[in-house]
Protein backbone atom coordinates (compact mmCIF):
# COMPACT_ATOMS: atom_id res chain seq x y z
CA UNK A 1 -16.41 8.41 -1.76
CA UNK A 2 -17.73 4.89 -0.97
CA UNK A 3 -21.47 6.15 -0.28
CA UNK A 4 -21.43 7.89 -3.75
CA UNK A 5 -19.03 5.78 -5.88
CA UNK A 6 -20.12 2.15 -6.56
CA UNK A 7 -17.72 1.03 -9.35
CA UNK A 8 -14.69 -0.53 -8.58
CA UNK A 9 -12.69 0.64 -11.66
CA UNK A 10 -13.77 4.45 -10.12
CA UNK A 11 -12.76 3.80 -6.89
CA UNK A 12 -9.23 2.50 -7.82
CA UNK A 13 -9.05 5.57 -10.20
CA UNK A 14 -9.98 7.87 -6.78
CA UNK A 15 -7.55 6.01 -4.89
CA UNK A 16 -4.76 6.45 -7.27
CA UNK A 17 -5.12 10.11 -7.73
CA UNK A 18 -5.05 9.72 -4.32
CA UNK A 19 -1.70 8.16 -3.63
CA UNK A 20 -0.30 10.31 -6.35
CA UNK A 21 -2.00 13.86 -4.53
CA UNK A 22 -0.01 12.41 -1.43
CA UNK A 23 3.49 12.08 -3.44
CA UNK A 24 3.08 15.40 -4.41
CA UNK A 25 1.92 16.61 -1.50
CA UNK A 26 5.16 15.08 0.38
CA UNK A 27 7.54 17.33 -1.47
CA UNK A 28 5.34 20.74 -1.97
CA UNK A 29 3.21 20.63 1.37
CA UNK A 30 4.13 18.16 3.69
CA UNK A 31 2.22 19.20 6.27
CA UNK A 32 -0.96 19.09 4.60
CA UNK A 33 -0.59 15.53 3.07
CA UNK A 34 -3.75 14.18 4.37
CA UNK A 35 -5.65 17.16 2.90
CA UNK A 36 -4.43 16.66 -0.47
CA UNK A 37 -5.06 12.83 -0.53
CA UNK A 38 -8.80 13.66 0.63
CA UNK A 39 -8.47 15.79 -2.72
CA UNK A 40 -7.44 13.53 -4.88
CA UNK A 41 -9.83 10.83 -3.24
CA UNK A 42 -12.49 12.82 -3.90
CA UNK A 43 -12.44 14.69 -7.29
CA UNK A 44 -14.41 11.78 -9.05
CA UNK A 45 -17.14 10.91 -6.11
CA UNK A 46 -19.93 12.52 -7.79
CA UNK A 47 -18.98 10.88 -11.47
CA UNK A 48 -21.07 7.93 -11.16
CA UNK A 49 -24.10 9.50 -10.84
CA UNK A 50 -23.90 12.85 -12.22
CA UNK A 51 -21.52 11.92 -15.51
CA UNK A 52 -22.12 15.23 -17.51
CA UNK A 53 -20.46 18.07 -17.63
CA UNK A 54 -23.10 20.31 -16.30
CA UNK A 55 -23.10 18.17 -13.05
CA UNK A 56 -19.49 17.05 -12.80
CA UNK A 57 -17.95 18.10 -10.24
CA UNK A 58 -20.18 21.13 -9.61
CA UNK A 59 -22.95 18.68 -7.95
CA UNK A 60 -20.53 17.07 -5.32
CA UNK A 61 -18.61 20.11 -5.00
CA UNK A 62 -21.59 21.55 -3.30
CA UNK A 63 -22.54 18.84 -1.11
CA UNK A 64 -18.67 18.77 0.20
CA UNK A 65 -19.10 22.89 0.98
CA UNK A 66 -22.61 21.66 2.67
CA UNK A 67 -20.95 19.04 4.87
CA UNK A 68 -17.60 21.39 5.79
CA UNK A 69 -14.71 20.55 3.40
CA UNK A 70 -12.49 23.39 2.97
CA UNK A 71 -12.68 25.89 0.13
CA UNK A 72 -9.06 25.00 -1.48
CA UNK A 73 -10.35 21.28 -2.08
CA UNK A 74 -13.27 22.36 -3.96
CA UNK A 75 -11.25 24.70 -5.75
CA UNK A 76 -9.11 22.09 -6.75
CA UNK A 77 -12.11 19.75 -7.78
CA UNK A 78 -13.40 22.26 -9.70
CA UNK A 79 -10.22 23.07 -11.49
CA UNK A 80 -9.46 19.40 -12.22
CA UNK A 81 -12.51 19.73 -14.89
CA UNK A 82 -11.12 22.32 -17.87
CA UNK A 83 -14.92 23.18 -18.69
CA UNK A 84 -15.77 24.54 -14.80
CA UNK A 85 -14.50 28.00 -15.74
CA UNK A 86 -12.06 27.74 -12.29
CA UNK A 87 -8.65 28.74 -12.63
CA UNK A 88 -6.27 25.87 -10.94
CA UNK A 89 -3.92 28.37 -8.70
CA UNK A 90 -2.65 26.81 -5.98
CA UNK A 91 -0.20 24.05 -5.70
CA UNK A 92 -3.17 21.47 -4.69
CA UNK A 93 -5.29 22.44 -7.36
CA UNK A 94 -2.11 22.24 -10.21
CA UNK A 95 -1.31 18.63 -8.62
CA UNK A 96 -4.88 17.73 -8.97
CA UNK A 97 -4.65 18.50 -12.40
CA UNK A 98 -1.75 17.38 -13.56
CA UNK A 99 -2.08 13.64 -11.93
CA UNK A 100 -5.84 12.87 -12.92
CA UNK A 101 -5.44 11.93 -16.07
CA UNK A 102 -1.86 9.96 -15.94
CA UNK A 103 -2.94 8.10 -12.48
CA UNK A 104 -5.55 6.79 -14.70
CA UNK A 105 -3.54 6.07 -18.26
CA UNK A 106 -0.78 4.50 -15.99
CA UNK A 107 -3.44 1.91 -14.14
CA UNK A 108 -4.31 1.35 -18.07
CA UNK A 109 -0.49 0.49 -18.69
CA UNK A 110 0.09 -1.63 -15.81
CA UNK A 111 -3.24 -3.64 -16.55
CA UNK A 112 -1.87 -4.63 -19.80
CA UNK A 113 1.85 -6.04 -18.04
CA UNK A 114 1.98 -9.29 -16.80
CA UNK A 115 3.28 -8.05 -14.10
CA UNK A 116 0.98 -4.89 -12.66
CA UNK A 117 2.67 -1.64 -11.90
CA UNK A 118 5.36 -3.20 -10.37
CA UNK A 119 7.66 -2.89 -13.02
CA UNK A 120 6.63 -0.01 -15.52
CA UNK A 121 8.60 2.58 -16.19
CA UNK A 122 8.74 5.69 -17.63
CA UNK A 123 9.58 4.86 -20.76
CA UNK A 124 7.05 2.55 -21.17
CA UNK A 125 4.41 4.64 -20.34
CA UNK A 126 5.57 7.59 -23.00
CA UNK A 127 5.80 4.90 -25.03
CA UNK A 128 2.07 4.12 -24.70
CA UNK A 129 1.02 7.81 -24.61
CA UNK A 130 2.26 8.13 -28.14
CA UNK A 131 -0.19 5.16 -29.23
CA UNK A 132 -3.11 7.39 -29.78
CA UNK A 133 -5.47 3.94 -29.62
CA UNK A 134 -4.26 2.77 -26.25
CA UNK A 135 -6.59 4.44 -23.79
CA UNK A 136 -8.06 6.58 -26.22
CA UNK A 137 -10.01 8.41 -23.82
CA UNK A 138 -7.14 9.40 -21.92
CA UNK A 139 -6.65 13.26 -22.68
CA UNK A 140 -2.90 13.40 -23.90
CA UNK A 141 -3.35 17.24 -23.89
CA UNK A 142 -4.55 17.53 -20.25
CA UNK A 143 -1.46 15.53 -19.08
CA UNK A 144 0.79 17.49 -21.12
CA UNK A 145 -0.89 20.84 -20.11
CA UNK A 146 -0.70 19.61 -16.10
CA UNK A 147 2.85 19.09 -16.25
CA UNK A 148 3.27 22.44 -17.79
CA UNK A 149 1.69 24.04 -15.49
CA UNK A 150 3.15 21.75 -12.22
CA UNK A 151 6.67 22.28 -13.49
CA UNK A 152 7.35 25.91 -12.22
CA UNK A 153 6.31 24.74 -8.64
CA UNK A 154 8.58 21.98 -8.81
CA UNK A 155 11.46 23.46 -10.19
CA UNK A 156 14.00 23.27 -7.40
CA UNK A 157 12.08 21.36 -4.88
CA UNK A 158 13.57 17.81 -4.92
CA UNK A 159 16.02 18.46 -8.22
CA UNK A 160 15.13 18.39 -12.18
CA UNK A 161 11.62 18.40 -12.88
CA UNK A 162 9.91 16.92 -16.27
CA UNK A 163 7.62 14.55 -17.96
CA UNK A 164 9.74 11.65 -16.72
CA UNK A 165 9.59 12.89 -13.56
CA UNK A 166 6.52 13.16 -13.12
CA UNK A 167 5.73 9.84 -14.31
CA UNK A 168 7.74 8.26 -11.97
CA UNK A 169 6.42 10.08 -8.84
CA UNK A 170 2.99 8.60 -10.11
CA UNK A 171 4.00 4.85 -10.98
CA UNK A 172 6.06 4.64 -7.43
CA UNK A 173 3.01 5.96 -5.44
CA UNK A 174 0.73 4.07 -7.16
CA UNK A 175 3.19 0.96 -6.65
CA UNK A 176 2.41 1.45 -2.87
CA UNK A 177 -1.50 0.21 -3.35
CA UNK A 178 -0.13 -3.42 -3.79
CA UNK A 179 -3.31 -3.94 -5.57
CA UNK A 180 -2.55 -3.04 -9.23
């Protein structure tokens, strides 16, 4: 990520999508936590440099299968980007999906709060996704259409699952990078 990814804004967006792979991962997969932060850590590396959408992600998805990262990662990488043609079918690759895009309109909220992260909420947030100027760039579809498709694997795991849900798994594990 670092070798490929000089922005800082980038790098916290990686690292978030990170932290919220890893919350997910805690309550679907707990055994393969560390694979699905390297996921989420990774979906953006090659963004910087190869920014369309006939590179993105297809360029760094082959140098990870040229260095060894498993098959279900790129998958997932792949899937994260609509346009790739890959279908997002396994838990990893749904997560993937359905945190990209809020890990990054939540680090918008929280940059606009006196107070960081720390204290947004839910509500806040939805209140914010309805303000079609905030963030503009922030696909309200895609985060509608990931929690769509994340809510039949979460449906019974750790109790109700729904938007606010959701949202909250995000803010709290992007809470524990202190740094937003």
């Amino acid at each position: 990520m670092e070798e490929w990814t000089e922005s800082p804004s980038l790098r916290v967006h990686m690292e978030c999508v990170g932290a919220s792979m890893g919350a997910y991962a805690a309550v679907l997969e707990p055994d393969e936590k560390d694979r699905w932060v390297v996921c989420g850590l990774l979906h953006d590396f090659d963004y910087e440099k190869h920014p369309s959408a006939e590179e993105h992600p297809f360029v760094g998805v082959r140098h990870l299968e040229e260095i060894g990262v498993d098959e279900e990662i790129r998958n997932a990488i792949l899937g994260h980007a609509d346009y790739s043609g890959v279908a997002r079918v396994t838990p990893m690759a749904r997560a993937l999906f359905a945190v990209d895009e809020l890990s990054g309109f939540i680090v918008a909220c929280a940059k606009v709060r006196p107070e960081g992260v720390s204290t947004l909420t839910p509500k806040s947030v939805k209140k914010k996704l309805k303000d079609k100027a905030f963030a503009a760039a922030v696909s309200r579809e895609d985060i509608r259409v990931g929690i769509e498709e994340l809510t039949p694997l979460m449906q019974g795991v750790d109790g109700e699952f729904d938007q606010t849900v959701h949202i909250q798994r995000c803010i709290d594990a992007i809470k524990e990078l202190c740094y937003i």
